[in-house]
PDB file of N, CA and C in Angstrom:
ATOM      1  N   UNK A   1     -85.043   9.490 -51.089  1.00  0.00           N
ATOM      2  CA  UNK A   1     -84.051   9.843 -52.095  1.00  0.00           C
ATOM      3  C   UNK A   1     -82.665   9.304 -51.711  1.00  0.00           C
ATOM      4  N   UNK A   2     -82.130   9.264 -50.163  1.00  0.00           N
ATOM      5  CA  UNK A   2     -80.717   9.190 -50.023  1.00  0.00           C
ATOM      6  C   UNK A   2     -80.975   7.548 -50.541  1.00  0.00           C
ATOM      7  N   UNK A   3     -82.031   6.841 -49.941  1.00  0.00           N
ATOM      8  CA  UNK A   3     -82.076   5.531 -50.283  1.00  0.00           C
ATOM      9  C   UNK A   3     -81.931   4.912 -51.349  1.00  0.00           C
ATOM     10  N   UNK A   4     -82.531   5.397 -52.592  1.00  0.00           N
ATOM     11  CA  UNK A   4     -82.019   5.345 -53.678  1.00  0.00           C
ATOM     12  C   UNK A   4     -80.571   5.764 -53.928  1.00  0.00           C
ATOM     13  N   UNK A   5     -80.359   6.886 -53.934  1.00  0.00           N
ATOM     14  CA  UNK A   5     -78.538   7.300 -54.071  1.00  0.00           C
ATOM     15  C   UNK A   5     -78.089   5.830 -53.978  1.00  0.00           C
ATOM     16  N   UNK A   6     -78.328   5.397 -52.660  1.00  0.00           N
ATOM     17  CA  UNK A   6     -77.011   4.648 -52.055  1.00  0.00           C
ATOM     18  C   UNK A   6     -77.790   3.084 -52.590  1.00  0.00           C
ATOM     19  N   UNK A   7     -78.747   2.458 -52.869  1.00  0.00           N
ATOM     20  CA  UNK A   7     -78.736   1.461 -54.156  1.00  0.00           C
ATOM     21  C   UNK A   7     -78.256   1.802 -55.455  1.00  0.00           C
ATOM     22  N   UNK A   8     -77.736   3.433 -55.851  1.00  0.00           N
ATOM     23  CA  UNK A   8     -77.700   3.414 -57.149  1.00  0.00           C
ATOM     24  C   UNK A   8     -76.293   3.009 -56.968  1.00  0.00           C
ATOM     25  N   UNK A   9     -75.249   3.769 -56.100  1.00  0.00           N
ATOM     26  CA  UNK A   9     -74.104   3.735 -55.816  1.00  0.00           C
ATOM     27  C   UNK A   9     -73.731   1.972 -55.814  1.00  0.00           C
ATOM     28  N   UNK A  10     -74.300   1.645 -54.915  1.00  0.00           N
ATOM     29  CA  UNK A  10     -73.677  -0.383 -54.331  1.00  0.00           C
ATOM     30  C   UNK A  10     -74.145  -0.868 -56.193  1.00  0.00           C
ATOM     31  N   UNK A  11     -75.001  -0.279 -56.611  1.00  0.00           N
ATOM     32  CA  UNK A  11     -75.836  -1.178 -57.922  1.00  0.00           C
ATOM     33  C   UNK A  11     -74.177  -0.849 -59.005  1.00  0.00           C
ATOM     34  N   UNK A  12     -73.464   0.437 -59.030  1.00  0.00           N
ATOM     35  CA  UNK A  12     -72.628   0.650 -59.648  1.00  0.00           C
ATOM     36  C   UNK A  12     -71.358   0.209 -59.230  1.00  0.00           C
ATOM     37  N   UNK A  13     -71.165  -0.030 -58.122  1.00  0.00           N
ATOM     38  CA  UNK A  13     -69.869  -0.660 -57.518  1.00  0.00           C
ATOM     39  C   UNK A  13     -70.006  -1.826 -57.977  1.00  0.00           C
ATOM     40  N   UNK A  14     -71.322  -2.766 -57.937  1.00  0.00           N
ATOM     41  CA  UNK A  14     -71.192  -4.211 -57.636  1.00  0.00           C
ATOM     42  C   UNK A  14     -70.628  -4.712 -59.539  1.00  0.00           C
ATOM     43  N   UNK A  15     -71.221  -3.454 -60.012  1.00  0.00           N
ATOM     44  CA  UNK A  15     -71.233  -3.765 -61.914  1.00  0.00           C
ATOM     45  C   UNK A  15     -69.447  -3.551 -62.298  1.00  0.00           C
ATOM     46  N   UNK A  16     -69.042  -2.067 -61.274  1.00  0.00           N
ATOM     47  CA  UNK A  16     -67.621  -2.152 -62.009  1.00  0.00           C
ATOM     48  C   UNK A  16     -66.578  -2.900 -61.162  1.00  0.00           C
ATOM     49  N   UNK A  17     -67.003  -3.975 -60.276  1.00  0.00           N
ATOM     50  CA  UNK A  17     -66.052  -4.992 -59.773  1.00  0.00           C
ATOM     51  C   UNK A  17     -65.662  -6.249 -60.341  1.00  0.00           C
ATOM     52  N   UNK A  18     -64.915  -6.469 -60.455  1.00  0.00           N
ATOM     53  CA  UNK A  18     -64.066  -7.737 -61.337  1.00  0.00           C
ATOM     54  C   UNK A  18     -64.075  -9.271 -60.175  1.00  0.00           C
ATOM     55  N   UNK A  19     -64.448  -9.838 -60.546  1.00  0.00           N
ATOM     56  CA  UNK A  19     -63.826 -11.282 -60.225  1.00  0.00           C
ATOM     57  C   UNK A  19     -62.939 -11.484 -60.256  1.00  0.00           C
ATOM     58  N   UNK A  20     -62.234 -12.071 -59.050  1.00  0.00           N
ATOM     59  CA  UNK A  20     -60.409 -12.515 -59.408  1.00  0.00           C
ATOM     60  C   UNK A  20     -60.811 -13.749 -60.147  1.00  0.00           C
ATOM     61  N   UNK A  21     -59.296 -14.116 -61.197  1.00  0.00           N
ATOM     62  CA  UNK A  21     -59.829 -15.334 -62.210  1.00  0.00           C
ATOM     63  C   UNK A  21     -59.718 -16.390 -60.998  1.00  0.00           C
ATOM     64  N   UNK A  22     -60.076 -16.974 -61.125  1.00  0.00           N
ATOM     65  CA  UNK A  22     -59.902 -18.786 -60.032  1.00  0.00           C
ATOM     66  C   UNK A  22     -58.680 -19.444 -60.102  1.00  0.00           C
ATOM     67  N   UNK A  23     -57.838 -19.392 -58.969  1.00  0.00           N
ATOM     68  CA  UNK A  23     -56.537 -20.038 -59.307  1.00  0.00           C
ATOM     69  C   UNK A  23     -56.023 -21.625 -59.168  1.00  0.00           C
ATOM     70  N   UNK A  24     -55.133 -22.192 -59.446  1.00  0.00           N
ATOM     71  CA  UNK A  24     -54.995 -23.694 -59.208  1.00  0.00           C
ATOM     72  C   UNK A  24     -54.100 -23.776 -58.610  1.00  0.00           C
ATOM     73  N   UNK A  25     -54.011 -23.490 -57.241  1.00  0.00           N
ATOM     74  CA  UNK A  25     -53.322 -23.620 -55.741  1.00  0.00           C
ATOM     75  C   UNK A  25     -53.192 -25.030 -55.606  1.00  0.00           C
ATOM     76  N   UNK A  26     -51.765 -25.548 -55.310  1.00  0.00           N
ATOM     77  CA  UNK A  26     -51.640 -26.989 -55.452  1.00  0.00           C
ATOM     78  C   UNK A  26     -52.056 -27.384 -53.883  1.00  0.00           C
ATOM     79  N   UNK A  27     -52.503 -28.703 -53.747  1.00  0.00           N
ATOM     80  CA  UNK A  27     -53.056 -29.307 -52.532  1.00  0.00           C
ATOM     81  C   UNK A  27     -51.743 -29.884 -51.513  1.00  0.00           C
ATOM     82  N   UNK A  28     -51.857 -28.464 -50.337  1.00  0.00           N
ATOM     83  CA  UNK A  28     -50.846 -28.350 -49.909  1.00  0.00           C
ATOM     84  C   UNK A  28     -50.480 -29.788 -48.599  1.00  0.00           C
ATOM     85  N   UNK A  29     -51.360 -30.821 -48.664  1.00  0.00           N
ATOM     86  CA  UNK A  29     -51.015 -32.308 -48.051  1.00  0.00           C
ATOM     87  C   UNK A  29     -50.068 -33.337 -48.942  1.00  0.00           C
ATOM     88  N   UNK A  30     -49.194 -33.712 -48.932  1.00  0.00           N
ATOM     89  CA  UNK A  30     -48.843 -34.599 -49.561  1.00  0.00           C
ATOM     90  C   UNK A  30     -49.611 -36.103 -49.152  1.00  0.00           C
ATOM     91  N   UNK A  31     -49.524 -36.983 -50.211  1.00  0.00           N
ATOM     92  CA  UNK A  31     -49.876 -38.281 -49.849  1.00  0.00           C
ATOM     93  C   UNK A  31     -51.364 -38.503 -49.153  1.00  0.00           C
ATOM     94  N   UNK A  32     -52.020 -37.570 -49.698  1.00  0.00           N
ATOM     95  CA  UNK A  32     -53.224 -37.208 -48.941  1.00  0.00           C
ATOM     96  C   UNK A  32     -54.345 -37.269 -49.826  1.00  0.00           C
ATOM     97  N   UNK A  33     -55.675 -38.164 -49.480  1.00  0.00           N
ATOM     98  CA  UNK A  33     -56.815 -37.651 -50.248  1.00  0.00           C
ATOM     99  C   UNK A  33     -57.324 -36.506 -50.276  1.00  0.00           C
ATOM    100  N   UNK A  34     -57.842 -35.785 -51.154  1.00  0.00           N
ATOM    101  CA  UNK A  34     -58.593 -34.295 -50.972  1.00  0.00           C
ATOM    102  C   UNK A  34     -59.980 -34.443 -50.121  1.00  0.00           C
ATOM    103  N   UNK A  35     -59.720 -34.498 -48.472  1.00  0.00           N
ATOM    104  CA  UNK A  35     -60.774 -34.558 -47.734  1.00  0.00           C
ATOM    105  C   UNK A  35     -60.954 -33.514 -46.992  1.00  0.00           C
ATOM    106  N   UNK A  36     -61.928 -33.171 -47.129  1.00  0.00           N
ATOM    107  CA  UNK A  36     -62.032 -31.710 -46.314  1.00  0.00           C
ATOM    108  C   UNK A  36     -62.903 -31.848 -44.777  1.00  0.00           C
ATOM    109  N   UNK A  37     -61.934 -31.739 -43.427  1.00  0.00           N
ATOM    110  CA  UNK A  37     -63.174 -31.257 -42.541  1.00  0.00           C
ATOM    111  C   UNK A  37     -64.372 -31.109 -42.315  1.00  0.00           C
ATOM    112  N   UNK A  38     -63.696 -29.416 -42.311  1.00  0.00           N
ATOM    113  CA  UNK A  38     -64.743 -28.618 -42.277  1.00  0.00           C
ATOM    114  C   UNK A  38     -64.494 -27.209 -43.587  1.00  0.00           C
ATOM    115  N   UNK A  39     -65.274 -26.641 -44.051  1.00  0.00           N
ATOM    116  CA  UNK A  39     -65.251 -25.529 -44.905  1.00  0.00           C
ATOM    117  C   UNK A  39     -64.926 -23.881 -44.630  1.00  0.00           C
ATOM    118  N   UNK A  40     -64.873 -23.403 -45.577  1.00  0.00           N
ATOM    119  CA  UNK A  40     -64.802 -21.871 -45.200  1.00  0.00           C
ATOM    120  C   UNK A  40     -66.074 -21.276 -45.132  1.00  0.00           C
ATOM    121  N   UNK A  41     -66.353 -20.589 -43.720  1.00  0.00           N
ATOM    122  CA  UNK A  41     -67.683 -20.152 -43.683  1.00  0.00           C
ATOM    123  C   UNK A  41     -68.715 -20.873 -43.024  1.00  0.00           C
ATOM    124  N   UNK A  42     -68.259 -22.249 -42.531  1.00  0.00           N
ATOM    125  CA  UNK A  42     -69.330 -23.095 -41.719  1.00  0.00           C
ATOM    126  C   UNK A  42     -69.409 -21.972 -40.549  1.00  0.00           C
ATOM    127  N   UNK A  43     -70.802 -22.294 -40.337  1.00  0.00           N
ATOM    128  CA  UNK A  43     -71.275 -21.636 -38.681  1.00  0.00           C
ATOM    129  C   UNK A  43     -70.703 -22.543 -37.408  1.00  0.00           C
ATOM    130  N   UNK A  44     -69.757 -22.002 -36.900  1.00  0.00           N
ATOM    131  CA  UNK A  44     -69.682 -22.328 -35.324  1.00  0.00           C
ATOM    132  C   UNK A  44     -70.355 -21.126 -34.156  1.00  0.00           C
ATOM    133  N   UNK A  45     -70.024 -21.575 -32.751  1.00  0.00           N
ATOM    134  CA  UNK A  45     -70.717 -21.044 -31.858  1.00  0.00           C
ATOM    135  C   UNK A  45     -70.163 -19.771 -32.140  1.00  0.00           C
ATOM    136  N   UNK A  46     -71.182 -18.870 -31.997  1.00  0.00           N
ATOM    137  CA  UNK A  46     -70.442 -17.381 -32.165  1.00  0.00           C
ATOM    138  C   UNK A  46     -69.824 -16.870 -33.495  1.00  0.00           C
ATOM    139  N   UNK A  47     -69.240 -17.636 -34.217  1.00  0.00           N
ATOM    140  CA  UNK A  47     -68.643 -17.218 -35.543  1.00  0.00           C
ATOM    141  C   UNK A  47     -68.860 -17.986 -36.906  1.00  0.00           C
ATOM    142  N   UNK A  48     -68.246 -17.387 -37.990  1.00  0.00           N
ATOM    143  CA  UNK A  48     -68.140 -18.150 -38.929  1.00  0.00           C
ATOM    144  C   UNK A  48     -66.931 -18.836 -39.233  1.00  0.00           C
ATOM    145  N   UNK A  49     -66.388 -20.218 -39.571  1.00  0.00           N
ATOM    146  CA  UNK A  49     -64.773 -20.731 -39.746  1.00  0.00           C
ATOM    147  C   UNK A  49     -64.423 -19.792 -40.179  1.00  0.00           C
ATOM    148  N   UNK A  50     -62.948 -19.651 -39.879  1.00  0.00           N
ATOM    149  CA  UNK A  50     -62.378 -18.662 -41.575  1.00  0.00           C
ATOM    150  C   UNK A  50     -61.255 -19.556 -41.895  1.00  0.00           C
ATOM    151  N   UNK A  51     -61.576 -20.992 -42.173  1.00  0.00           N
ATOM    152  CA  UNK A  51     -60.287 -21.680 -42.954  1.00  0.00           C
ATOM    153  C   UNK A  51     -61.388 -22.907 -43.611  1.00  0.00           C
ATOM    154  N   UNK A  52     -60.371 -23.464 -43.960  1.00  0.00           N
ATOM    155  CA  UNK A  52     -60.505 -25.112 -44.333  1.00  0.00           C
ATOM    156  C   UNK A  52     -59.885 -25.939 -43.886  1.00  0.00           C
ATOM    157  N   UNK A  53     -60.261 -26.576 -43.384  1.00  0.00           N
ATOM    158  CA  UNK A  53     -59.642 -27.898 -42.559  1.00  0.00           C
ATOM    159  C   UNK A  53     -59.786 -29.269 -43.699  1.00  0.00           C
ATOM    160  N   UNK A  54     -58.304 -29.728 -43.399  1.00  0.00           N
ATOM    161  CA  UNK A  54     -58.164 -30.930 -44.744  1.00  0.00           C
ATOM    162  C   UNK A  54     -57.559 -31.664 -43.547  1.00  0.00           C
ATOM    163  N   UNK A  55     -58.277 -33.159 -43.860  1.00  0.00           N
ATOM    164  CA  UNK A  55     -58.241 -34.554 -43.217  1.00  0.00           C
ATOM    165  C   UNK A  55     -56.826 -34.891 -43.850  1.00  0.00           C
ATOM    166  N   UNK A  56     -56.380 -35.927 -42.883  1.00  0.00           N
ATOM    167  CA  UNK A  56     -54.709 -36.297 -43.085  1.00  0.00           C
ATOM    168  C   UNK A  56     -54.626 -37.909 -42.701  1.00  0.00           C
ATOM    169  N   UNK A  57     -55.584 -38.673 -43.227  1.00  0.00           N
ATOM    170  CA  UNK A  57     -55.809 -39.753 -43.246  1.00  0.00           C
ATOM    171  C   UNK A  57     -55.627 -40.269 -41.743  1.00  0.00           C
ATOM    172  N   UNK A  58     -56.348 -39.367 -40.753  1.00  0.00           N
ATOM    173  CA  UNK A  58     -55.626 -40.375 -38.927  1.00  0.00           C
ATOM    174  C   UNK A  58     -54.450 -40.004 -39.166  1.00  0.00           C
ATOM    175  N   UNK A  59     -53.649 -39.305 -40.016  1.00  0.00           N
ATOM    176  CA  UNK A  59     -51.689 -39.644 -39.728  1.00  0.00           C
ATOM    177  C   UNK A  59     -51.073 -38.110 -39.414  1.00  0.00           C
ATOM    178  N   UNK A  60     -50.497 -38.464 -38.759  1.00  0.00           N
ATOM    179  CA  UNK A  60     -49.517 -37.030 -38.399  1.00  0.00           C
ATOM    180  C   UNK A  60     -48.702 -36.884 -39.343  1.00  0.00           C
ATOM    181  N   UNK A  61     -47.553 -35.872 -39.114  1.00  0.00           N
ATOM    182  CA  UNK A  61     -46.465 -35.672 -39.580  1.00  0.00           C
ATOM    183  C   UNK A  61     -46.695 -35.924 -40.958  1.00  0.00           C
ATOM    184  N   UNK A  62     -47.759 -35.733 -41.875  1.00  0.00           N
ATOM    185  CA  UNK A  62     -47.521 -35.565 -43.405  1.00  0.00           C
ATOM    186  C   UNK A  62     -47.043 -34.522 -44.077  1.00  0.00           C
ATOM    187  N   UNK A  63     -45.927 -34.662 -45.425  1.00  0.00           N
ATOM    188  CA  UNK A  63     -45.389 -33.392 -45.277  1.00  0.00           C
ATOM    189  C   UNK A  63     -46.477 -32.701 -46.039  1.00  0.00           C
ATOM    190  N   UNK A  64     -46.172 -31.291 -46.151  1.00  0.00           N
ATOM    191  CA  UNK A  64     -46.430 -30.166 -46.896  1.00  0.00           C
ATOM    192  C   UNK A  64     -46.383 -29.767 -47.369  1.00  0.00           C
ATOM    193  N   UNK A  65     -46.572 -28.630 -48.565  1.00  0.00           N
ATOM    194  CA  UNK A  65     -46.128 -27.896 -49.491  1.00  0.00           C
ATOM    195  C   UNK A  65     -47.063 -26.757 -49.867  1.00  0.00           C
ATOM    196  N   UNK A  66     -46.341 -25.555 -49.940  1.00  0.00           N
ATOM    197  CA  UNK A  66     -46.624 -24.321 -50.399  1.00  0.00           C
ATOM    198  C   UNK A  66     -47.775 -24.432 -51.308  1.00  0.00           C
ATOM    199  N   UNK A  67     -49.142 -23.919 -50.949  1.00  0.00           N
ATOM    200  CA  UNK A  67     -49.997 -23.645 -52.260  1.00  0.00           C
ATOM    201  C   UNK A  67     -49.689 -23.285 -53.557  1.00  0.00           C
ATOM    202  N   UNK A  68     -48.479 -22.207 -53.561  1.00  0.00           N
ATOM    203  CA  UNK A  68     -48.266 -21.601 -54.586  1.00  0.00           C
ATOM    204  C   UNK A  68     -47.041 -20.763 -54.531  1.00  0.00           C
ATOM    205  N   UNK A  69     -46.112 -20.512 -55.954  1.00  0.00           N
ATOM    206  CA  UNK A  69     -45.050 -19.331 -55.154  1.00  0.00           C
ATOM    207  C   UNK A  69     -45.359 -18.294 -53.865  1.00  0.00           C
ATOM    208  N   UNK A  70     -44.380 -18.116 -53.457  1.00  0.00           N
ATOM    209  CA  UNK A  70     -44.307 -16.918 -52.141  1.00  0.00           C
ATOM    210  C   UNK A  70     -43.272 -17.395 -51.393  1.00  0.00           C
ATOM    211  N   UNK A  71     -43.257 -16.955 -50.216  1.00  0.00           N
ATOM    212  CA  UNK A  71     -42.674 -16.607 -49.207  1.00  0.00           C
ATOM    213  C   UNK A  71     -43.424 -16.778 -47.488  1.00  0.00           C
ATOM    214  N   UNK A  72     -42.374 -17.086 -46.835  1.00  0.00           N
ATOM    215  CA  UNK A  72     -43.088 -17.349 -45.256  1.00  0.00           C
ATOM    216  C   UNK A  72     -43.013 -15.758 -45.278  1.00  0.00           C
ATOM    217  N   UNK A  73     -44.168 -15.464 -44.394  1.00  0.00           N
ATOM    218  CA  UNK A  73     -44.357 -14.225 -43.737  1.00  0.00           C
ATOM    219  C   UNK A  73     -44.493 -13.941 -42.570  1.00  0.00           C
ATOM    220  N   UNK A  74     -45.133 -14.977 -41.512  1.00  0.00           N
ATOM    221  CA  UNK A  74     -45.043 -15.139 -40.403  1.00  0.00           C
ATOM    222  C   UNK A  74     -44.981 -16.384 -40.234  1.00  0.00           C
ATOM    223  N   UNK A  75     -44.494 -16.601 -38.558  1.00  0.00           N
ATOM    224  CA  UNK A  75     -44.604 -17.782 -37.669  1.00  0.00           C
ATOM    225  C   UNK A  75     -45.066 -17.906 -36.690  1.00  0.00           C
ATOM    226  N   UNK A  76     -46.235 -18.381 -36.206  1.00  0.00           N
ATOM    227  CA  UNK A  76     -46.772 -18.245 -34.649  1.00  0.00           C
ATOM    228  C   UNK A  76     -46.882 -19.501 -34.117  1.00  0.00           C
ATOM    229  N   UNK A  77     -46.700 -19.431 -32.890  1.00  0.00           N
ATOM    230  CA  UNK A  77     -46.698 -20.621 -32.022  1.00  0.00           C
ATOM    231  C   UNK A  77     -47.917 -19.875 -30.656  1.00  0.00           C
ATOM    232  N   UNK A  78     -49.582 -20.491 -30.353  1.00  0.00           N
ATOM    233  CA  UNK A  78     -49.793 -20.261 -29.672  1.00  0.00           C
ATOM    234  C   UNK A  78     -50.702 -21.262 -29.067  1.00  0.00           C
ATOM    235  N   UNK A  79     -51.026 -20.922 -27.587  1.00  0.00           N
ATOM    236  CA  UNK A  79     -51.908 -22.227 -26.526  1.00  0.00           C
ATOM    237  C   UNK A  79     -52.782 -22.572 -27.351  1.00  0.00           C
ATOM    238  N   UNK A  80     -53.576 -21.640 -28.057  1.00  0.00           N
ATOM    239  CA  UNK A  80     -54.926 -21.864 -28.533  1.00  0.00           C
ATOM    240  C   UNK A  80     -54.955 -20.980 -30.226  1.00  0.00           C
ATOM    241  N   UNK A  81     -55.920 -21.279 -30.721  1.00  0.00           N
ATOM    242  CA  UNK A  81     -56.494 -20.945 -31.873  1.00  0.00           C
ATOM    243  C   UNK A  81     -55.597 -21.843 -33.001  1.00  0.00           C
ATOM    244  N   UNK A  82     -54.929 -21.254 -34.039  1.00  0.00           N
ATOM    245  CA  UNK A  82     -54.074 -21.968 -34.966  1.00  0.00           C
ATOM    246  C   UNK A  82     -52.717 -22.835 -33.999  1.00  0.00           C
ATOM    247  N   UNK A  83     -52.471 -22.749 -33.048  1.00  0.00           N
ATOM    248  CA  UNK A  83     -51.388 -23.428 -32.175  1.00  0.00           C
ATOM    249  C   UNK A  83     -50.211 -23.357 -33.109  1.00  0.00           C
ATOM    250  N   UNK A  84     -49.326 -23.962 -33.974  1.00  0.00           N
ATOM    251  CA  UNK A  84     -48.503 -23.518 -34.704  1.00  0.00           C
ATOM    252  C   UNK A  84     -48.793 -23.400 -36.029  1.00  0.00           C
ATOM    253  N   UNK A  85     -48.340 -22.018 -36.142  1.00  0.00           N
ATOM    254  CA  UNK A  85     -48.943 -21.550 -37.719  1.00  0.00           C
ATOM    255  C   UNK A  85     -47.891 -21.121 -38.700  1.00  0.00           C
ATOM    256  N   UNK A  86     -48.115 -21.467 -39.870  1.00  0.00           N
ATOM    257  CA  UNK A  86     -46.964 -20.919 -40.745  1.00  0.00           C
ATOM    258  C   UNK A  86     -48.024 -20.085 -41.789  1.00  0.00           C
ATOM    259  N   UNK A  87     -47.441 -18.579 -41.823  1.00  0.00           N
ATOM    260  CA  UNK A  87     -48.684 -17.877 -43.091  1.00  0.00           C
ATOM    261  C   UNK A  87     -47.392 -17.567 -44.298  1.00  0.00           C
ATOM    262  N   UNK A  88     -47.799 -17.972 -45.659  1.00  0.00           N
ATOM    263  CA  UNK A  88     -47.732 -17.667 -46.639  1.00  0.00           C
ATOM    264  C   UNK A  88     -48.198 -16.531 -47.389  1.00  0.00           C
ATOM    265  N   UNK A  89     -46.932 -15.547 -47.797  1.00  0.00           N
ATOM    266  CA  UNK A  89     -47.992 -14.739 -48.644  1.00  0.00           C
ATOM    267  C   UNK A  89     -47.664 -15.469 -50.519  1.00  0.00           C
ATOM    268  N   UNK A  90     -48.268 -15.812 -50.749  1.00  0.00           N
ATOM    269  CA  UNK A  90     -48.303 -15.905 -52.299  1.00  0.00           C
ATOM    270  C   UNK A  90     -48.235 -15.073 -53.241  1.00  0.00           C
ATOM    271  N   UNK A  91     -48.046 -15.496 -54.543  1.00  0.00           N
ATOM    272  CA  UNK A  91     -47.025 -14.383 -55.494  1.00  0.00           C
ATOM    273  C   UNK A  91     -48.419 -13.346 -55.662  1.00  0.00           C
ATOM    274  N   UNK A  92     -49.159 -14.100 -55.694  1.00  0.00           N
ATOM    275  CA  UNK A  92     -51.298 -13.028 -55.846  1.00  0.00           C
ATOM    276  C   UNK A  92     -51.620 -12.382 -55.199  1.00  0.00           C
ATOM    277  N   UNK A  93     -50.463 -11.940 -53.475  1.00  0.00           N
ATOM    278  CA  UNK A  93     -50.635 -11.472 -52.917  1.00  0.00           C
ATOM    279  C   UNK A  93     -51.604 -12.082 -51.647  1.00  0.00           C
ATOM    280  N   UNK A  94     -52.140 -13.429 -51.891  1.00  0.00           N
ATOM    281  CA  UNK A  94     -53.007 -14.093 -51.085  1.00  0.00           C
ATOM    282  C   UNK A  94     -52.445 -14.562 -49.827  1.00  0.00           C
ATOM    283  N   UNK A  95     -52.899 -14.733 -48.490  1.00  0.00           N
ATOM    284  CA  UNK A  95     -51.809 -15.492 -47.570  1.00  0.00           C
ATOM    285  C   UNK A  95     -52.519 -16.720 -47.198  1.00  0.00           C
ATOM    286  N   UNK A  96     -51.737 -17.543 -47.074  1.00  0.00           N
ATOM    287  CA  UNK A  96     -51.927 -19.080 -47.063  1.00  0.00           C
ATOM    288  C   UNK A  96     -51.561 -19.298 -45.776  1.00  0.00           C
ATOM    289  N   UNK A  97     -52.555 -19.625 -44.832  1.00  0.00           N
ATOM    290  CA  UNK A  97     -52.454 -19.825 -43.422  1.00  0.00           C
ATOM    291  C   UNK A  97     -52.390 -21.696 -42.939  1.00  0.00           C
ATOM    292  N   UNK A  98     -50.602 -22.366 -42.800  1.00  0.00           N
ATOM    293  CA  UNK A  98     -51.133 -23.480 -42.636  1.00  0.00           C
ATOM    294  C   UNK A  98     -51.420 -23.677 -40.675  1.00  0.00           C
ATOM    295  N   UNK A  99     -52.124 -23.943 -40.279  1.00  0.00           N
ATOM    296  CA  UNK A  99     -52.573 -24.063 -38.760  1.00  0.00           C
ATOM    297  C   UNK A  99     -52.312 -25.359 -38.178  1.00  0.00           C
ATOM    298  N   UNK A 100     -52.304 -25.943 -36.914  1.00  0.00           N
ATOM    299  CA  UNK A 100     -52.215 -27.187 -36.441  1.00  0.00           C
ATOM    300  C   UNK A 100     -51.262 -27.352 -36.273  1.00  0.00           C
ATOM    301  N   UNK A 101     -49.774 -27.074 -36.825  1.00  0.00           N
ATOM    302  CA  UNK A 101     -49.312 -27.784 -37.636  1.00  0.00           C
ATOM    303  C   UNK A 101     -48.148 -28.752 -36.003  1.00  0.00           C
ATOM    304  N   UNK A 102     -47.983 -30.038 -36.269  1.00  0.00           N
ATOM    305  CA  UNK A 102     -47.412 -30.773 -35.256  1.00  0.00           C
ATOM    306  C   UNK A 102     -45.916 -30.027 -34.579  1.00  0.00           C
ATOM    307  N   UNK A 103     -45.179 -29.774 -36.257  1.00  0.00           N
ATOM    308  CA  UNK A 103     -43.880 -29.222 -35.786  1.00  0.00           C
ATOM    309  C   UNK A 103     -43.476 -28.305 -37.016  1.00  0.00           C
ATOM    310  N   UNK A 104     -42.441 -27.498 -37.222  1.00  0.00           N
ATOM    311  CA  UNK A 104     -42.039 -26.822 -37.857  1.00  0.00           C
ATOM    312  C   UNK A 104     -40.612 -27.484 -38.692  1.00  0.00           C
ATOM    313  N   UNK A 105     -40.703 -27.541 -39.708  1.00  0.00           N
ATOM    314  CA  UNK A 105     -39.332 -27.750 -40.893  1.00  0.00           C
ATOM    315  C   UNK A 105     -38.070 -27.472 -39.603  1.00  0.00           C
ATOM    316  N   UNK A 106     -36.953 -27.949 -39.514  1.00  0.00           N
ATOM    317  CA  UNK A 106     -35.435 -27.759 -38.461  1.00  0.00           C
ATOM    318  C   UNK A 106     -35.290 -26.300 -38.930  1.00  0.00           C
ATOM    319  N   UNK A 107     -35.110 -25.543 -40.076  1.00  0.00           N
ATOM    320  CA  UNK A 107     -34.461 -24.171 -40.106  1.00  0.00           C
ATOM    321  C   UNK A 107     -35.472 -23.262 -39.681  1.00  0.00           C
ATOM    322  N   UNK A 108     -36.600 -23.573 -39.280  1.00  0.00           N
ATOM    323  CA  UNK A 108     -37.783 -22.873 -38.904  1.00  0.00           C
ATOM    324  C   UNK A 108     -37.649 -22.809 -37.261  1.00  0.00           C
ATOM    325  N   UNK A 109     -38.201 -23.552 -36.767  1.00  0.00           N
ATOM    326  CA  UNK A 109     -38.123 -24.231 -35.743  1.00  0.00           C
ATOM    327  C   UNK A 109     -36.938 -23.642 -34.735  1.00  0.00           C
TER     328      UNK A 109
END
């Protein structure tokens, strides 16, 4: 019986949950083909990605741009994982994590 309950329950959650609509987040590489890495969700050792990695033609220093309105929210600089990161929160409330990144804008920085 509880087993049922709790398929009836997930069966009613999954019906009154909404899809966010799909948004058109601009492609935050300039001068860049839309090449992707690697994906969100590929299997590495131990985990799953949690980004997208976009190819930058071999070239450094290409500029950037904001997915979408917002605001910087954080700045991290570390040895390992994202090494310098700039996170975006967007007006959707989404945060836009750019990683790698070579150097930071002068008023950042």
């Amino acid at each position: 019986m509880r087993r049922i309950s709790l398929l009836i329950l997930l069966a009613a959650a999954a019906c009154g949950a909404r899809a966010a609509a799909p948004r058109d987040y601009a492609f935050p590489v300039r001068d860049a083909a839309r090449l992707y890495a690697a994906n969100f969700g590929e299997m590495r050792p131990g985990h799953f990605h949690a980004g997208i990695d976009i190819k930058t033609d071999g070239a450094e220093g290409k500029p950037l741009v904001a997915a979408d309105d917002g605001y910087v929210s954080r700045v991290t600089v570390a040895p390992g994982g994202y090494g310098r990161a700039l996170y975006l929160t967007l007006a959707d409330g989404t945060t836009a994590v750019y990683g790698h990144l070579q150097r930071f804008r002068d008023d950042i920085e």
